[in-house]
C-alpha atoms as a PDB file:
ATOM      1  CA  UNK A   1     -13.528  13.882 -31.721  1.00  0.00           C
ATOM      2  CA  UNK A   2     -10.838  12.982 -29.029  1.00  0.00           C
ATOM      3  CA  UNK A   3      -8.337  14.560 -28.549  1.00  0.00           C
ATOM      4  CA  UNK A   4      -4.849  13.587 -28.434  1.00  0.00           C
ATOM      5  CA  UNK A   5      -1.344  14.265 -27.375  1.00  0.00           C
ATOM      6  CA  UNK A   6      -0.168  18.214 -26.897  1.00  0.00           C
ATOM      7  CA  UNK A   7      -4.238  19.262 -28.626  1.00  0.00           C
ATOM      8  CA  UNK A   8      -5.789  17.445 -25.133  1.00  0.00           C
ATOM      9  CA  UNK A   9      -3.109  18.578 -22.955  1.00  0.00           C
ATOM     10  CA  UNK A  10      -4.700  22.098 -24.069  1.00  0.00           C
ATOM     11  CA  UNK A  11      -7.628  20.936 -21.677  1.00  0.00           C
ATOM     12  CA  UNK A  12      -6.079  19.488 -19.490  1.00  0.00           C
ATOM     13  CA  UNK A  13      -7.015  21.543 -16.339  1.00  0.00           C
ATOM     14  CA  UNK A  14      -8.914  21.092 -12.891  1.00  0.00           C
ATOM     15  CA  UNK A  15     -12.678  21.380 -14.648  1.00  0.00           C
ATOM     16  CA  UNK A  16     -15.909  23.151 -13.682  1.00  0.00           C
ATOM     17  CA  UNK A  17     -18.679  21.981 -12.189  1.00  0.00           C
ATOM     18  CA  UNK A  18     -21.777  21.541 -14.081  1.00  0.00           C
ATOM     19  CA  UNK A  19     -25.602  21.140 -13.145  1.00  0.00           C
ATOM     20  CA  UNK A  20     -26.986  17.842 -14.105  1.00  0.00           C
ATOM     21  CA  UNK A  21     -29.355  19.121 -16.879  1.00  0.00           C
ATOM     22  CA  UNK A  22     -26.525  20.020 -19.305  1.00  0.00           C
ATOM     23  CA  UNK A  23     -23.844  17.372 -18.219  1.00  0.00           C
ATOM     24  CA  UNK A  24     -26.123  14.461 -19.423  1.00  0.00           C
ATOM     25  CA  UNK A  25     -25.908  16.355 -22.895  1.00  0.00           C
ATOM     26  CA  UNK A  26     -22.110  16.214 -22.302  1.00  0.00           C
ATOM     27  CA  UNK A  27     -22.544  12.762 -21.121  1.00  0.00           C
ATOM     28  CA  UNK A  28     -24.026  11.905 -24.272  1.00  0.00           C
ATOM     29  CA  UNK A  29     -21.630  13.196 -26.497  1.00  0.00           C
ATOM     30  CA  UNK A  30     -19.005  11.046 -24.582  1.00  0.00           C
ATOM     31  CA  UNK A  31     -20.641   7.695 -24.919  1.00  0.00           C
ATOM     32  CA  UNK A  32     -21.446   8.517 -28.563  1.00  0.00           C
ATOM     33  CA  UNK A  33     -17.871   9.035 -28.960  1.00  0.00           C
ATOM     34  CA  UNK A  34     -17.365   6.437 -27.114  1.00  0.00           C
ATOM     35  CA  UNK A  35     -18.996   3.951 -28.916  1.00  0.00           C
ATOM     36  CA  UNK A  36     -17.048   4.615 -32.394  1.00  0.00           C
ATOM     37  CA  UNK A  37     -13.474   3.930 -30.031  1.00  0.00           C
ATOM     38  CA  UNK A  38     -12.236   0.244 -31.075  1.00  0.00           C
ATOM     39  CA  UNK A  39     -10.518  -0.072 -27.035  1.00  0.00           C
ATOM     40  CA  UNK A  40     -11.603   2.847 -24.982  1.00  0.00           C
ATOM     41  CA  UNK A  41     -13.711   1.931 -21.870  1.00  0.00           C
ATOM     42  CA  UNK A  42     -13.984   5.614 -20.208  1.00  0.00           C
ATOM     43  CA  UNK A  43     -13.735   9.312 -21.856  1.00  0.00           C
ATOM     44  CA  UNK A  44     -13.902  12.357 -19.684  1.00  0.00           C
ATOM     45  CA  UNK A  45     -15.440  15.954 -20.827  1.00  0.00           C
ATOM     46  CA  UNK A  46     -11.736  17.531 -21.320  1.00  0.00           C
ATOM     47  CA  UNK A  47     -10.682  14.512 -23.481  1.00  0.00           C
ATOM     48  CA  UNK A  48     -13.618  16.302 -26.067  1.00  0.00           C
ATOM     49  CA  UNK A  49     -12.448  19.918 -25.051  1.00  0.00           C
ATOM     50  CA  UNK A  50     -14.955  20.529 -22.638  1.00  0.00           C
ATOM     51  CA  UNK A  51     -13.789  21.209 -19.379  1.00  0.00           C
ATOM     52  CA  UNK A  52     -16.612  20.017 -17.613  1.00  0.00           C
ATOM     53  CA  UNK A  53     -16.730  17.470 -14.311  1.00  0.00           C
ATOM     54  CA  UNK A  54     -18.444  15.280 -16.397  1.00  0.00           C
ATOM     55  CA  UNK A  55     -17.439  11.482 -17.220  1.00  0.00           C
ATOM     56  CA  UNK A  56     -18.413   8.110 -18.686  1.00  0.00           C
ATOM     57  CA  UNK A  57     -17.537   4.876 -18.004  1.00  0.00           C
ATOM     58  CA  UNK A  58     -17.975   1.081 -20.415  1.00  0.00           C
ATOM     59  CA  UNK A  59     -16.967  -2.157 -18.923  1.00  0.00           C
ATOM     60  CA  UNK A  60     -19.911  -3.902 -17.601  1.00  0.00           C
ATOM     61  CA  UNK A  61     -22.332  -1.351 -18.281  1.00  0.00           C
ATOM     62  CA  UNK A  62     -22.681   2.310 -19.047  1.00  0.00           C
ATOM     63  CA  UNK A  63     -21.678   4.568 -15.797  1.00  0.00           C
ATOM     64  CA  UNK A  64     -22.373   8.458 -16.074  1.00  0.00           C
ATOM     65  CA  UNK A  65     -20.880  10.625 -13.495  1.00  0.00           C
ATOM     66  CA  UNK A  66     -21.901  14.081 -13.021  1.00  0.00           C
ATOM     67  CA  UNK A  67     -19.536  16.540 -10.493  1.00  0.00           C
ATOM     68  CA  UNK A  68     -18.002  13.145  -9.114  1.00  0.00           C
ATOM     69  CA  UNK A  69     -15.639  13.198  -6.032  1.00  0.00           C
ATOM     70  CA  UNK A  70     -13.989  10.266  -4.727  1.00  0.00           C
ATOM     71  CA  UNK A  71     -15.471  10.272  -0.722  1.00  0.00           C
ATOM     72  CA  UNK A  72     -14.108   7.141   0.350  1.00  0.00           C
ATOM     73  CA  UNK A  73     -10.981   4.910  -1.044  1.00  0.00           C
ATOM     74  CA  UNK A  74      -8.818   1.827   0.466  1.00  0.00           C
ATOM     75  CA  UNK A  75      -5.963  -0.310  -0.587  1.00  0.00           C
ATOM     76  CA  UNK A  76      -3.563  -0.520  -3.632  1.00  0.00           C
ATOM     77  CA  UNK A  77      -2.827  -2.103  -6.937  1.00  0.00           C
ATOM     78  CA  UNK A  78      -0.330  -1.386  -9.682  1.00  0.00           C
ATOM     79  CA  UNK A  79      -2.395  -1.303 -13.191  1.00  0.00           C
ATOM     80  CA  UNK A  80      -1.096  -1.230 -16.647  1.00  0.00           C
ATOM     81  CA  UNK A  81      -3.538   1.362 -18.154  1.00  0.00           C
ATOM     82  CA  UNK A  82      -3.966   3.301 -21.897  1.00  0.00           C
ATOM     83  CA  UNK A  83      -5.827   6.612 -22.667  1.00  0.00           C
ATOM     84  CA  UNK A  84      -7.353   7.416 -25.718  1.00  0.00           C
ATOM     85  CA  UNK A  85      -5.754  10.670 -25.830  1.00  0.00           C
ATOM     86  CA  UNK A  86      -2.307   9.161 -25.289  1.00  0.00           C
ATOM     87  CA  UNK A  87      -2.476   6.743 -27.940  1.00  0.00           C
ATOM     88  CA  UNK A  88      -0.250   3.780 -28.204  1.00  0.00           C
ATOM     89  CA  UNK A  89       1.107   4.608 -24.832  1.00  0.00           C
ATOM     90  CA  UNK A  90       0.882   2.451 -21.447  1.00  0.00           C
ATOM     91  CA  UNK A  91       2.317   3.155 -18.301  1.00  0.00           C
ATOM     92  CA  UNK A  92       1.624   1.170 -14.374  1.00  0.00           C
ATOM     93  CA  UNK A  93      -0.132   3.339 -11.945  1.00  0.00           C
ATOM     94  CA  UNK A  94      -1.265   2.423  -8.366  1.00  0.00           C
ATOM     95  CA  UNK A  95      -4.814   2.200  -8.026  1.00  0.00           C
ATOM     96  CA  UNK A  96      -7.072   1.818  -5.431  1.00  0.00           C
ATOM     97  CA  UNK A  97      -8.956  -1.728  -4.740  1.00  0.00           C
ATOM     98  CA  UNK A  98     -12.271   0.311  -3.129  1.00  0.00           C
ATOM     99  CA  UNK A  99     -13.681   3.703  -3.633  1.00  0.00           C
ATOM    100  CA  UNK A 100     -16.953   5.530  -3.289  1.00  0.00           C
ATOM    101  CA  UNK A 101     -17.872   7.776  -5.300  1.00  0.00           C
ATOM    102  CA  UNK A 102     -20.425  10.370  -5.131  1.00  0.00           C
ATOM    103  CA  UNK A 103     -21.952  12.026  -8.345  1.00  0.00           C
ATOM    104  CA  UNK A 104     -24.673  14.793  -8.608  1.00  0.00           C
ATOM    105  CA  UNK A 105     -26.663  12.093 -10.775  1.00  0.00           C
ATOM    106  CA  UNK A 106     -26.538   9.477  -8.429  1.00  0.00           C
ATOM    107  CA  UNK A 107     -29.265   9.027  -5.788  1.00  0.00           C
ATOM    108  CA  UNK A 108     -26.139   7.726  -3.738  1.00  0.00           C
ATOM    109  CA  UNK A 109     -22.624   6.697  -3.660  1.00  0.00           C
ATOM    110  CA  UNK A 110     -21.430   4.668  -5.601  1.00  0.00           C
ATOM    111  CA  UNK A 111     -19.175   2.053  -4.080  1.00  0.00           C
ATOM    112  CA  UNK A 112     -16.686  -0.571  -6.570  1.00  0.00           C
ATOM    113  CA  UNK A 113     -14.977  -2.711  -4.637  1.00  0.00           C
ATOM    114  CA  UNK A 114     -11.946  -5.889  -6.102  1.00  0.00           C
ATOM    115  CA  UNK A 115     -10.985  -6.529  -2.929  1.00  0.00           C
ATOM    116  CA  UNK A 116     -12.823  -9.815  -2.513  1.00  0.00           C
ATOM    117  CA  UNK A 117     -12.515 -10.128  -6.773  1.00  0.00           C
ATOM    118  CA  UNK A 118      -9.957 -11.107  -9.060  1.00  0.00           C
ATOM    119  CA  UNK A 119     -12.596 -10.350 -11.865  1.00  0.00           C
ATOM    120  CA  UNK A 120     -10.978  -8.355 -14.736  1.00  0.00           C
ATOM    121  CA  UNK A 121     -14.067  -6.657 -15.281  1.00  0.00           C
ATOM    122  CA  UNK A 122     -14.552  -5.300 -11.927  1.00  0.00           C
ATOM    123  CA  UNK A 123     -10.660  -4.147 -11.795  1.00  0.00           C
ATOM    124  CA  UNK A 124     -11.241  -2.526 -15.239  1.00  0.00           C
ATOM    125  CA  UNK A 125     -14.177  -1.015 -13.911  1.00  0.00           C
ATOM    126  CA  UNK A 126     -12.665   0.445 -10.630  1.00  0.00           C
ATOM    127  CA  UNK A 127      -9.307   1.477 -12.567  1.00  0.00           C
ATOM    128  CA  UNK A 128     -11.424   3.158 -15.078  1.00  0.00           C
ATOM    129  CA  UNK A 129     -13.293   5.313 -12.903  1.00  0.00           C
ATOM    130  CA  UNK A 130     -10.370   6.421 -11.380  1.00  0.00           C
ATOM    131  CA  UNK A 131      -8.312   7.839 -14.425  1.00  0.00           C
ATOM    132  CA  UNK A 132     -10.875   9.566 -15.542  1.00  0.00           C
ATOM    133  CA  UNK A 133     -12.220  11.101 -12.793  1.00  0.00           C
ATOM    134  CA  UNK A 134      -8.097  11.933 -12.850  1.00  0.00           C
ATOM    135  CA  UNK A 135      -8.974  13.745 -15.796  1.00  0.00           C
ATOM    136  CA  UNK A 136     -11.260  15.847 -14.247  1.00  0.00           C
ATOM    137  CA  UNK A 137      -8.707  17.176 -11.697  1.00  0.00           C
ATOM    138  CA  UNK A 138      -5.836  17.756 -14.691  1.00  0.00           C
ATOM    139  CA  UNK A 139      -3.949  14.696 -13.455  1.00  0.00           C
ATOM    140  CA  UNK A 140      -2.781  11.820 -16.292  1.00  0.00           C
ATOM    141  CA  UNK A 141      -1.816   8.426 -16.357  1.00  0.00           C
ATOM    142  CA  UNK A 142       1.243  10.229 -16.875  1.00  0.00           C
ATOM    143  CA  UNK A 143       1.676  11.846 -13.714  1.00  0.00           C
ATOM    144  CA  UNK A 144       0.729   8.835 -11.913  1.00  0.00           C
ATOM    145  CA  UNK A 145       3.248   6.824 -13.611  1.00  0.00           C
ATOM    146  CA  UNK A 146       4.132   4.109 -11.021  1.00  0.00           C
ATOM    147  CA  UNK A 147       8.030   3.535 -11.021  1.00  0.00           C
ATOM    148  CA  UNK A 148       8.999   0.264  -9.095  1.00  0.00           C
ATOM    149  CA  UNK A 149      10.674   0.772  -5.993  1.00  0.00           C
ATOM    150  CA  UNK A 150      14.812  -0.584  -6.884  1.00  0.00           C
ATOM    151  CA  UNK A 151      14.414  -3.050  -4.328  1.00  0.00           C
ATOM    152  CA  UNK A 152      11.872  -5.030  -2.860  1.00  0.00           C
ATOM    153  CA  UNK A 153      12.275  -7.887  -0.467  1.00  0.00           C
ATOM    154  CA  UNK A 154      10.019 -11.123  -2.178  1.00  0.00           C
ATOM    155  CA  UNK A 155       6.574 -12.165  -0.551  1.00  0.00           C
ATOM    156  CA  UNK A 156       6.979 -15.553   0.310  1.00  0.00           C
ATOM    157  CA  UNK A 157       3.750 -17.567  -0.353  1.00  0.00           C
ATOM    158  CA  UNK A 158       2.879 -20.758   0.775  1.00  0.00           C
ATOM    159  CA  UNK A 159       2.390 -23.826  -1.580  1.00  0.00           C
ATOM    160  CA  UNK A 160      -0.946 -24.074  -0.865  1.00  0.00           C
ATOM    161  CA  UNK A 161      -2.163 -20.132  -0.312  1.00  0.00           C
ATOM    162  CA  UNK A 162      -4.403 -18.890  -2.662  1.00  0.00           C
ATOM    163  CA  UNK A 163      -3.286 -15.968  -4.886  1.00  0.00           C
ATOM    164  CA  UNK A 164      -4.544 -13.614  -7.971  1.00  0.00           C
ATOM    165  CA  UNK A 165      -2.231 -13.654 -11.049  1.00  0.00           C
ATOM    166  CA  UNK A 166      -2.796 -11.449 -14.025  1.00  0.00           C
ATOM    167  CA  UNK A 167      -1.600 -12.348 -17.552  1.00  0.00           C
ATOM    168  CA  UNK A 168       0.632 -10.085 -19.354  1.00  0.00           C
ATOM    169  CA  UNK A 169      -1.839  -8.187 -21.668  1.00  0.00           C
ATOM    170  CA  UNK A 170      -3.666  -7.489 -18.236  1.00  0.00           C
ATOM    171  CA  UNK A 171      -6.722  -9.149 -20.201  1.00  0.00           C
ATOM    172  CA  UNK A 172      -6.938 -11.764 -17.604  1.00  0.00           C
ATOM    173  CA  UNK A 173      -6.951 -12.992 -13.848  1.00  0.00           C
ATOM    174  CA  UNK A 174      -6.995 -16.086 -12.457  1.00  0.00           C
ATOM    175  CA  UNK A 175      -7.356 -17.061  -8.356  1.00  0.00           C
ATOM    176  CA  UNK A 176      -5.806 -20.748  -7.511  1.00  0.00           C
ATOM    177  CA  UNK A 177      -2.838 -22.075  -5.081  1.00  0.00           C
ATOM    178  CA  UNK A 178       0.282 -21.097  -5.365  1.00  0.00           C
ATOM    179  CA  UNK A 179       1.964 -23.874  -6.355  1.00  0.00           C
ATOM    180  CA  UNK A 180      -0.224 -24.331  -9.446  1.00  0.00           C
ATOM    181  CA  UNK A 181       0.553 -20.507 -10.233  1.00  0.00           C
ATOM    182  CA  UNK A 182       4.362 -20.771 -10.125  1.00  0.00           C
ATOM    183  CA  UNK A 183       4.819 -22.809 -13.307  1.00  0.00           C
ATOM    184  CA  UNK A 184       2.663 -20.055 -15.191  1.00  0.00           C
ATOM    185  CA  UNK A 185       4.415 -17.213 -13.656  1.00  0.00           C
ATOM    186  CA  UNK A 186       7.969 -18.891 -14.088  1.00  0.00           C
ATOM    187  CA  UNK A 187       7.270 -18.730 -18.079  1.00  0.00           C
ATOM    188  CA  UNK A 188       7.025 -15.049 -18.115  1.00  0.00           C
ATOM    189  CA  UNK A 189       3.262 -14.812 -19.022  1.00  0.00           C
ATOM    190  CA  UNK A 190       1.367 -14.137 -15.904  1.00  0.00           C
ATOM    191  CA  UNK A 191       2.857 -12.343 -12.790  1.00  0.00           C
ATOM    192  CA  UNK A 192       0.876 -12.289  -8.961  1.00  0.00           C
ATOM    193  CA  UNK A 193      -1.028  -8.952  -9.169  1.00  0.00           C
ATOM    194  CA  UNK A 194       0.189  -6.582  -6.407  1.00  0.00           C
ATOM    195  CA  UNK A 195      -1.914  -5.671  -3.515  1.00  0.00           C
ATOM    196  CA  UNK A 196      -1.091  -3.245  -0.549  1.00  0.00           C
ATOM    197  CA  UNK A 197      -2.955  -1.792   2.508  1.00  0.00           C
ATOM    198  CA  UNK A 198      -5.427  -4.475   2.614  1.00  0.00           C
ATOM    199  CA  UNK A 199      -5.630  -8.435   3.796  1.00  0.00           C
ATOM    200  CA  UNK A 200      -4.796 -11.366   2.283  1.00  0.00           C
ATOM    201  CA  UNK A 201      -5.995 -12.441  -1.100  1.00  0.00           C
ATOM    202  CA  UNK A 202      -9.467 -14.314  -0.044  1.00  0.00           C
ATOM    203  CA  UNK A 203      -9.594 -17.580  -0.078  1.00  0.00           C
END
């Protein structure tokens, strides 16, 4: 069962490692788990009581990580995200747009990468990883809420530069000129996803 609310936050501490032999057994208890969630995409060992560096990940396909540590990580974007053991809340957090990872299960690091992607798969996938490999270090979406600077001076784009918006359920992206994004994001329903410490949207 997950846990929720002030029962997770019980667990919710920097975890032990674990050798690889009995975190697939908690690995498999998380996907099973898992699987019976109607939204979840990722569970951690703590989010089950177990306070275990142990994780799983569902977006594309099934990701097991085993003692992870993010090695390697570039760029930013702000995320809307939800955690099963917070539910019905959502707050932003800034992400990174490329991290590698390495695992004690994995033969080598893993490396996720949305900087050349507006696919809302692969940003799932790389914001996924990240909270819950939060989890394992006793960090939250909560304590990475992202609060939006008071002021910002605009990006100017120009009519014909290519950028990613996302829609407002963060269900969907969608790369094309500017000028053919402005009508959309005048109406309120998509916005120009944020990007920082990297290059220009790719063309």
């Amino acid at each position: 069962m997950v846990l929720i609310n002030k029962k997770f936050e019980e667990y919710n501490t920097e975890c032990d490692k674990v050798d690889v032999h009995d975190g697939e057994k908690i690995a498999v208890k998380l996907l099973n788990e898992l699987s019976n969630s109607k939204s979840g995409i990722g569970l951690a060992a703590p989010q089950i009581g177990i306070t275990k560096r142990v994780c799983v990940i569902n977006v594309k396909e099934p990701i097991v990580l085993i003692n992870p540590e993010v090695i390697e990580s570039d760029g930013e974007f702000i995320f809307k995200e939800g955690c099963l053991s917070y539910p019905k809340k959502t707050v932003s957090v800034k992400r990174h747009t490329m991290i590698a990872v390495e695992a004690d299960n994995l033969d080598k690091p893993m490396v996720l990468d949305v900087r050349k992607s507006g696919n809302m798969d692969d940003i799932l996938e790389i914001a996924c990883v990240q909270h819950e490999i939060d989890h394992l270090d006793g960090i939250t979406m909560l304590d990475r809420k992202y609060v939006r600077p008071t002021y910002r001076a605009p990006k100017k784009y120009g009519r014909n530069e290519k950028v990613v918006i996302v829609s407002k359920d963060n269900k969907s992206t969608k790369k094309l000129k500017y000028k053919k994004a402005l009508p959309l994001i005048n109406a309120g329903e998509w916005s120009i996803m944020t990007y920082s410490g990297m290059g220009p949207v790719p063309q």
